[in-house]
Protein backbone atom coordinates (compact mmCIF):
# COMPACT_ATOMS: atom_id res chain seq x y z
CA UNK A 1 37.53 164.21 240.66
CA UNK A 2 41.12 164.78 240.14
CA UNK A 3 44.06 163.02 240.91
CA UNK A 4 44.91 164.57 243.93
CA UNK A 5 41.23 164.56 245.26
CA UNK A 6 40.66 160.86 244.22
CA UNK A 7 44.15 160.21 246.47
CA UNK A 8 43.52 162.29 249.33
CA UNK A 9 39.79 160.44 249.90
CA UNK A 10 41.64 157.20 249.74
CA UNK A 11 43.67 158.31 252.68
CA UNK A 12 40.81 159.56 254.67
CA UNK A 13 39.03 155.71 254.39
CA UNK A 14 42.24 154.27 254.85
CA UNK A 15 42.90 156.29 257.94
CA UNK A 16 39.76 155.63 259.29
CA UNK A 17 40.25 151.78 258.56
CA UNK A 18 43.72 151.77 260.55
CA UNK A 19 41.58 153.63 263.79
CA UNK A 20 39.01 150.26 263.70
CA UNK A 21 41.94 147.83 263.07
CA UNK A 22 43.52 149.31 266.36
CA UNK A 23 40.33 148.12 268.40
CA UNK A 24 41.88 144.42 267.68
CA UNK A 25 44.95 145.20 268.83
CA UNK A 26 45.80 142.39 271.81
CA UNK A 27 42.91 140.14 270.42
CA UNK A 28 43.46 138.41 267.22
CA UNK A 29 47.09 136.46 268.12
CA UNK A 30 48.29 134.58 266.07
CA UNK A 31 46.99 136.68 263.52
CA UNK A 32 47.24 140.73 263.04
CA UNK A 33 44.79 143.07 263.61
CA UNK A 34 43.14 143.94 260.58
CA UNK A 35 40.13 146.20 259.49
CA UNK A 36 38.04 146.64 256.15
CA UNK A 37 35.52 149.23 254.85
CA UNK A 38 33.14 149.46 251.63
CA UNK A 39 32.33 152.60 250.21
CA UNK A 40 30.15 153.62 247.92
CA UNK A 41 29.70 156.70 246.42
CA UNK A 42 31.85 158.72 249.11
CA UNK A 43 29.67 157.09 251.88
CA UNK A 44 30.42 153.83 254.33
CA UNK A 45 27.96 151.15 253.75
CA UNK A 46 29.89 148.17 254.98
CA UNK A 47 32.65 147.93 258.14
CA UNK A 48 34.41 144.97 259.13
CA UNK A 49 36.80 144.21 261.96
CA UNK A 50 38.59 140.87 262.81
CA UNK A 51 37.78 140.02 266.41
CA UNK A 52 39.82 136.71 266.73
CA UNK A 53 42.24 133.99 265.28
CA UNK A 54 40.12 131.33 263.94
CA UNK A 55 36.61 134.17 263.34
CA UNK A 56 35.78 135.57 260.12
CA UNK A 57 38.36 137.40 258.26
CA UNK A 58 37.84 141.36 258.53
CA UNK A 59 36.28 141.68 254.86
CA UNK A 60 33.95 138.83 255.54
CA UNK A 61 32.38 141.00 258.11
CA UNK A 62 32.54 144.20 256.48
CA UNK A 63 30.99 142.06 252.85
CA UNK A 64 28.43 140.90 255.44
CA UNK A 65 27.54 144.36 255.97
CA UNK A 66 27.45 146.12 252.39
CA UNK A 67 25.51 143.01 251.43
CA UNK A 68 24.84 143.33 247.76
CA UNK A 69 25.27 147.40 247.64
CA UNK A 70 29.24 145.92 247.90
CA UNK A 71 29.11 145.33 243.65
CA UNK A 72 31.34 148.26 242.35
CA UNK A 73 31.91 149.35 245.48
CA UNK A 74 35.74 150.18 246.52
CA UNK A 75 36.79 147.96 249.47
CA UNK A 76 39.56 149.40 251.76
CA UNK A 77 41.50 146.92 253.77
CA UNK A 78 44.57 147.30 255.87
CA UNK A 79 46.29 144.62 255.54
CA UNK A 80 46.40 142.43 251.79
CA UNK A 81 43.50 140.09 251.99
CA UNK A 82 44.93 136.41 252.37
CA UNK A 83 44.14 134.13 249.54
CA UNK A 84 44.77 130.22 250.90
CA UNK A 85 42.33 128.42 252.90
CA UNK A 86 43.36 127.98 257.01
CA UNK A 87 40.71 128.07 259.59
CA UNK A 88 38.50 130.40 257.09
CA UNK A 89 38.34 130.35 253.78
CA UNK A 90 40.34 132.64 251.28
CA UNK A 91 38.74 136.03 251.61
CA UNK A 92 40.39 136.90 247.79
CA UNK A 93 37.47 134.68 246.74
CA UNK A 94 34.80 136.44 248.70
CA UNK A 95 35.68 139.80 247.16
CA UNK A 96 35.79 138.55 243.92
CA UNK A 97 32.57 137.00 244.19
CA UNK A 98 31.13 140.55 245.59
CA UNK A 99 32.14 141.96 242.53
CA UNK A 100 33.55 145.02 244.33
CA UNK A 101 35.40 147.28 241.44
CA UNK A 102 38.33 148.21 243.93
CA UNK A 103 40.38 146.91 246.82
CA UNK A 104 42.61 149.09 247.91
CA UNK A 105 45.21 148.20 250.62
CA UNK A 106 47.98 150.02 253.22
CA UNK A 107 50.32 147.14 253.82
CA UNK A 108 51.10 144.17 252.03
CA UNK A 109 51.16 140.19 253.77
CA UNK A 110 54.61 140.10 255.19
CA UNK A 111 54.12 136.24 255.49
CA UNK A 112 56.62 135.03 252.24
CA UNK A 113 54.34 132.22 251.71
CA UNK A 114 51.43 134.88 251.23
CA UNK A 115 52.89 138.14 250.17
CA UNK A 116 51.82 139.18 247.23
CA UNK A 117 49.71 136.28 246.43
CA UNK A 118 46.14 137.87 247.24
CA UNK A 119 46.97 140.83 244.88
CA UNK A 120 48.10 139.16 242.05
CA UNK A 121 44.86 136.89 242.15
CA UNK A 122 42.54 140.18 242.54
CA UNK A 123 43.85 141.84 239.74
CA UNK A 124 43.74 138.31 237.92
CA UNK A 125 40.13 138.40 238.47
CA UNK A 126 40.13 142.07 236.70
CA UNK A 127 39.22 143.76 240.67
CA UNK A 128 41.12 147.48 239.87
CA UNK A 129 44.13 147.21 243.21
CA UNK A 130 45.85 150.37 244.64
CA UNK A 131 48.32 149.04 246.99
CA UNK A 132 50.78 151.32 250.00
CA UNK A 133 47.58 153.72 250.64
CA UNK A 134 48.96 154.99 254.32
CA UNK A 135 51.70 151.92 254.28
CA UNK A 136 53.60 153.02 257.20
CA UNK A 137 50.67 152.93 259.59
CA UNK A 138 49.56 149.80 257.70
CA UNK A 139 53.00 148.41 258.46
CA UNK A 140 52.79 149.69 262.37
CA UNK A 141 49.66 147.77 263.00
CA UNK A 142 51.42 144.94 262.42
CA UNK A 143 55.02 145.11 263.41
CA UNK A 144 54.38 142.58 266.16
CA UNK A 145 53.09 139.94 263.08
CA UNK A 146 55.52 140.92 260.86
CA UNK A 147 58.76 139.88 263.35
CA UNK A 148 56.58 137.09 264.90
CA UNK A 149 56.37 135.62 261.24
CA UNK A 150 59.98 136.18 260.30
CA UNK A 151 62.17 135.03 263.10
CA UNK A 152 59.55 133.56 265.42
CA UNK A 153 60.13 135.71 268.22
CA UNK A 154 57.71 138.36 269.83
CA UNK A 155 58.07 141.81 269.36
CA UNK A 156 59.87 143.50 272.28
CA UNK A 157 58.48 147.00 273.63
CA UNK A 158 60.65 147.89 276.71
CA UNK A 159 58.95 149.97 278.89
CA UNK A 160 61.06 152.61 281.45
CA UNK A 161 59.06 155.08 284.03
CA UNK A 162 61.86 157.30 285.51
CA UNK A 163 62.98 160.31 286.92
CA UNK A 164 64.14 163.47 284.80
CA UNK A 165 67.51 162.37 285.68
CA UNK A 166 66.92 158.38 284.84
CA UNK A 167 65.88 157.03 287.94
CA UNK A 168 63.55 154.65 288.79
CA UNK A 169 63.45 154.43 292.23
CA UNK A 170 65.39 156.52 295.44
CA UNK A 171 67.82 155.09 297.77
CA UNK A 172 65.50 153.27 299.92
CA UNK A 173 63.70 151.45 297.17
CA UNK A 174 60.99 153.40 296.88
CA UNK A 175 59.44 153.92 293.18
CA UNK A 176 55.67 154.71 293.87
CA UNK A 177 54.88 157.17 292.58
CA UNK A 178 57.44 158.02 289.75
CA UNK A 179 55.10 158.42 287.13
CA UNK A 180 51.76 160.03 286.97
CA UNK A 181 48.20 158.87 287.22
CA UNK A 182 47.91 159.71 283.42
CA UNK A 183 50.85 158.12 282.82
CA UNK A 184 50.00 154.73 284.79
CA UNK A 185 46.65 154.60 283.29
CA UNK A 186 48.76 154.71 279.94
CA UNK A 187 50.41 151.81 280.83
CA UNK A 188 47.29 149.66 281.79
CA UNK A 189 46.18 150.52 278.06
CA UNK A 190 49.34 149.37 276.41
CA UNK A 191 49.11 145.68 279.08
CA UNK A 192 45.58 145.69 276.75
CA UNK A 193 47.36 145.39 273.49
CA UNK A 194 50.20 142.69 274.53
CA UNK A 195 49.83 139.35 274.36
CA UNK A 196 52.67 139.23 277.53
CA UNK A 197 54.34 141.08 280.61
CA UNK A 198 58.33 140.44 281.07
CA UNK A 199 59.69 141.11 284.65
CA UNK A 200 62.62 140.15 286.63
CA UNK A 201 62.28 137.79 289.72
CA UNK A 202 63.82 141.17 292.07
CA UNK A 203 61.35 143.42 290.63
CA UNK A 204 58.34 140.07 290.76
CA UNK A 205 59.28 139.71 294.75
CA UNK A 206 59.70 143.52 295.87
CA UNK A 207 56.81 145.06 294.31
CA UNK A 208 54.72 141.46 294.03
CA UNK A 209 52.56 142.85 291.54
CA UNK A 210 49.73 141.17 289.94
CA UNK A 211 50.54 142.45 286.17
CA UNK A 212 46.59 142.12 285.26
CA UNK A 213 44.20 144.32 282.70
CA UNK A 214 40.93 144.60 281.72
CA UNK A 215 40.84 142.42 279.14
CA UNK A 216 39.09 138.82 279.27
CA UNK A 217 41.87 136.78 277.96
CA UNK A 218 44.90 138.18 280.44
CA UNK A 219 48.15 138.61 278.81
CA UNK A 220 51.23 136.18 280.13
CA UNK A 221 52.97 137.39 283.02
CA UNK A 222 56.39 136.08 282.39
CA UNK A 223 59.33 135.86 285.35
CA UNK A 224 62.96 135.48 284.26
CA UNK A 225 63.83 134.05 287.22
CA UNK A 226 67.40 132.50 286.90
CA UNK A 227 67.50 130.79 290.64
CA UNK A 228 64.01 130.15 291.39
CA UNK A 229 64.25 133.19 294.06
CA UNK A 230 60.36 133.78 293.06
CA UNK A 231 58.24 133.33 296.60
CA UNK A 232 55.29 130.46 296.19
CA UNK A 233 53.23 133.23 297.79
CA UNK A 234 53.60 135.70 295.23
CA UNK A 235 50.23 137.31 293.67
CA UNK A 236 51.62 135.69 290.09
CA UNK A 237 51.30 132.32 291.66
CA UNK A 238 47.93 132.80 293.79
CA UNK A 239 45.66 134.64 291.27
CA UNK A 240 42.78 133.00 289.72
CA UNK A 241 44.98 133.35 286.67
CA UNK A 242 47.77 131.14 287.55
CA UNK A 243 47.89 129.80 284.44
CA UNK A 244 48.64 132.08 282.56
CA UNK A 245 52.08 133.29 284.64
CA UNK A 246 55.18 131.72 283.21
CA UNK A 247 58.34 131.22 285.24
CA UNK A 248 61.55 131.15 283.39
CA UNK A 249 64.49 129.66 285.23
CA UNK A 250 67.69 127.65 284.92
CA UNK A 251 69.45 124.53 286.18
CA UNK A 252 70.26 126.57 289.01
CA UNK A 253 66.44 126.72 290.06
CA UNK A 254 66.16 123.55 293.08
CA UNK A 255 64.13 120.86 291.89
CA UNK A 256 61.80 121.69 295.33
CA UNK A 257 60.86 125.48 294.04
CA UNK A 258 60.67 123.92 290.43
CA UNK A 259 57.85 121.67 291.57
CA UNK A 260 56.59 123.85 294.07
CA UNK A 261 55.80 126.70 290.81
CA UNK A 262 54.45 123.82 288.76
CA UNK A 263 52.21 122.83 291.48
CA UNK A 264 50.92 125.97 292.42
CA UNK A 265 49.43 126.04 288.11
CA UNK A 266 52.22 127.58 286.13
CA UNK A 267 54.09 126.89 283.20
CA UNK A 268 57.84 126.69 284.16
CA UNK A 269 60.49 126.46 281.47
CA UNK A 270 64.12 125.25 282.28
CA UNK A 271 66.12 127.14 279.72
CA UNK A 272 69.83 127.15 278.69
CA UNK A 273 72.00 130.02 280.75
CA UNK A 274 74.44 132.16 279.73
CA UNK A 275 78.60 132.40 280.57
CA UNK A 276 76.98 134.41 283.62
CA UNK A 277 74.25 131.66 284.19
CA UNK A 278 71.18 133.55 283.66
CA UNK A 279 68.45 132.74 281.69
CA UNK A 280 69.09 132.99 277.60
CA UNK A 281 66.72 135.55 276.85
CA UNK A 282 67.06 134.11 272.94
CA UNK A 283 65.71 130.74 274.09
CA UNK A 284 62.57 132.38 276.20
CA UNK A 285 61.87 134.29 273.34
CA UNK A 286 61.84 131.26 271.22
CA UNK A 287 59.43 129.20 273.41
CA UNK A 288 57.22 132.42 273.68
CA UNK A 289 57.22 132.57 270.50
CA UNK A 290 56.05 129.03 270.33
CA UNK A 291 53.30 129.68 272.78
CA UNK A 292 52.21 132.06 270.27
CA UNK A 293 53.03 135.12 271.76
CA UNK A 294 53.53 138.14 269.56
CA UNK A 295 53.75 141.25 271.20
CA UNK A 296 55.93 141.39 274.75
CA UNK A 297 55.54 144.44 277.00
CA UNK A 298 58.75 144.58 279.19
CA UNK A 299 57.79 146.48 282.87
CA UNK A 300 60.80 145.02 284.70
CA UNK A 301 63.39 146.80 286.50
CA UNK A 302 67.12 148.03 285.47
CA UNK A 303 68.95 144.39 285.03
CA UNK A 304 66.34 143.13 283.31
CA UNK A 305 66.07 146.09 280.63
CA UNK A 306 70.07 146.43 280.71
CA UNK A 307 70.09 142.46 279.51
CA UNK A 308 67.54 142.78 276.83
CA UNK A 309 69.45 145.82 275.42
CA UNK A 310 72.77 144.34 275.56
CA UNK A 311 71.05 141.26 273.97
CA UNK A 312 69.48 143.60 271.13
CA UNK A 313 66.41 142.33 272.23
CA UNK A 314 64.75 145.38 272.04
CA UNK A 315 62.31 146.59 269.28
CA UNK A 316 60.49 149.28 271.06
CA UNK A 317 61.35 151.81 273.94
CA UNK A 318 58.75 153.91 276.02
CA UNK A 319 60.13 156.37 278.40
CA UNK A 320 57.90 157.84 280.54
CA UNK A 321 59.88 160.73 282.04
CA UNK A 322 58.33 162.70 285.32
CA UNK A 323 59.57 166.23 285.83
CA UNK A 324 61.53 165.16 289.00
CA UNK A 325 65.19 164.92 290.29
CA UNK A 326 66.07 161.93 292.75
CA UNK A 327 69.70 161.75 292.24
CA UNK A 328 72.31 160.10 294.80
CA UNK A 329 74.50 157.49 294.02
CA UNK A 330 72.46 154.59 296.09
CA UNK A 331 69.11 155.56 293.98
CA UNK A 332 68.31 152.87 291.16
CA UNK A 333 68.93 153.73 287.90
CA UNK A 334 66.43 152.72 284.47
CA UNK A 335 69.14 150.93 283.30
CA UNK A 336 71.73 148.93 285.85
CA UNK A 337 74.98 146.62 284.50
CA UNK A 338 78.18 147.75 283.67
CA UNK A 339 76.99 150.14 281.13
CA UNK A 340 79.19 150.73 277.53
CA UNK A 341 81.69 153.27 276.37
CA UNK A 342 80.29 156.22 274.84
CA UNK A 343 81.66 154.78 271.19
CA UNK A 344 80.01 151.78 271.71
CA UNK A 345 76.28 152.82 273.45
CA UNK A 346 73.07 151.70 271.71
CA UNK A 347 71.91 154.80 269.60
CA UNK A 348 67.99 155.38 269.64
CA UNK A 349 66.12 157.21 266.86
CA UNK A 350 63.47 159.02 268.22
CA UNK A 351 59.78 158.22 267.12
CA UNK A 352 57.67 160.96 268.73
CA UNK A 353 56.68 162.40 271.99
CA UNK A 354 53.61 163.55 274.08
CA UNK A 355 52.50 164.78 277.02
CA UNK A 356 51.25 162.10 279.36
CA UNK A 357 49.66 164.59 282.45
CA UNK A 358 52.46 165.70 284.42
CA UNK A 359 55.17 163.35 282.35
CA UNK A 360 57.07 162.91 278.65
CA UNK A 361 56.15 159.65 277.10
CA UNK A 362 59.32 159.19 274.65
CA UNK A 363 58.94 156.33 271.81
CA UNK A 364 62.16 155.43 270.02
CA UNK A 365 63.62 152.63 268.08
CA UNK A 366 67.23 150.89 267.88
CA UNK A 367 69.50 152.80 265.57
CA UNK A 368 70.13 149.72 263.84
């Protein structure tokens, strides 16, 4: 086998590594979502996927599996294996032990305490590592992680369902439905993968929606609610999962509604305001951060997403754009507040497109 052969079938486990690490995605927080095969001669004989914080690593599992066929086997692993002991043990030790001849990896720890570190003890150990094998969808799996770890903040993905012409509702309010069946069902997959849901308190009280997936562990449903203007008898505050909604107010919430949200179950934060006394969306992100949230999936409506982008809060956009004109002054735009200055707008780079039924779904990126 040649170079280029020998390369090209470490892609094709690697890729197919990534695909299993995505099934974690939304389940392992604190921790990233990370996958492992063994191969042997050209054929799988061991898989591994890490299911939760605190659970066996992803190459325990997939070790588990190969059983002793995994001596000289090459392992394939996502993310570099982590090499200090926590809740499990070092799984560098493991897969020297298995006596595996190769490890090869996509993405490297971005933890500074770890990065590195698990490498430089493999090769120690005389284990043959090939490191950056698909490193860019290595390093998407765990973007969330990665800014989590750095800054202790979640990752931000700002969600925007609008018209062809950037509304997201018409004059009288009205926004169902903007977006296609396809489109909505695309949405209840990405709730799946968050660890939260950011609205505003106007969007929380028109629509009162529930903000719910099918998932086991529910994601937070997070208010930034400046005034306490959130009813007691919204869904988010009469659901069997009241405890997992999180009201974020101000000073300028009443004591009365403060207590009333803490008695109905949830958590309520009073957080520092800005010059324009609403909630500092740094300081949420810092105690969400704290509650160990990674990944944040913004569905709120135009003041909310015109904050977090003048706030450069934003990490990820999704624009989900339906082949219809609403137009009209008095019809709500994706993106409300005073707006900027052409010379001074937020420029995007675009990440890719694709057809979601009758819609666009846009992802881009701050040009930053």
């Amino acid at each position: 086998m040649n170079t280029k052969e020998r390369q090209d079938l470490h892609v094709h486990f690697m890729m197919q590594a990534i695909e299993l690490a995505r099934r974690g995605i939304g389940l392992t927080k604190p921790n990233p979502p990370v996958a492992a095969l063994i191969v042997s001669e050209g054929k799988i004989i061991g898989k591994g996927l890490h299911k939760r914080a605190g659970g066996p690593h992803a190459e325990i599992f997939a070790l588990r599996s190969a059983g002793r066929f995994a001596k000289g086997a090459v392992l394939y692993v996502t993310l570099e294996p982590c090499s200090t002991h926590g809740r499990t043990g070092p799984c560098t030790q493991a897969i020297i032990q298995s006596k595996v001849k190769t490890v090869v990896i996509a993405a490297r720890d971005p933890n500074p305490l770890h990065n590195g570190r698990g490498i430089q003890i493999l090769r120690k150990a005389g284990i043959n590592v090939i490191e950056g094998v698909c490193r860019q969808h290595g390093a998407d799996l765990i973007k969330p992680f990665e800014k989590w770890i750095s800054c202790g903040h979640p990752f931000l993905t700002l969600k925007l369902a609008m018209s062809i012409d950037g509304k997201i509702a018409d004059s009288k309010g009205s926004s169902r439905w903007i977006s296609s069946e396809k489109s909505r069902k695309a949405v209840m997959n990405l709730r799946k993968g968050v660890d939260a849901i950011l609205v505003g308190a106007g969007t929380a009280r028109t629509d009162n929606p529930s903000l719910l997936c099918a998932r086991k562990e529910k994601p937070f449903r997070v208010v930034v609610d400046s005034r306490g203007i959130l009813p007691v008898c919204a869904k988010l505050l009469n659901d069997p999962y009241v405890a997992r909604t999180v009201i974020a107010t101000t000073a300028r919430c009443a004591d009365k509604k403060f207590n009333q949200y803490l008695q109905k179950g949830a958590i309520v934060w009073r957080l520092p305001c800005t010059k324009s006394g609403l909630v500092s969306l740094d300081h949420l992100f810092a105690e969400l951060g704290r509650l160990g949230v990674l990944h944040v999936l913004c569905e709120g409506g135009g003041a909310l997403a015109y904050s977090l982008i003048a706030q450069k809060q934003v990490d990820e956009y999704l624009f989900f754009v339906a082949p219809l004109i609403i137009g009209g002054s008095a019809s709500v735009p994706a993106i409300a507040g005073q707006g900027w200055l052409l010379k001074s707008a937020p420029r995007l780079i675009f990440k890719g497109y694709e057809q979601s039924g009758a819609d666009i779904m846009i992802r881009a990126v701050p040009c930053r």
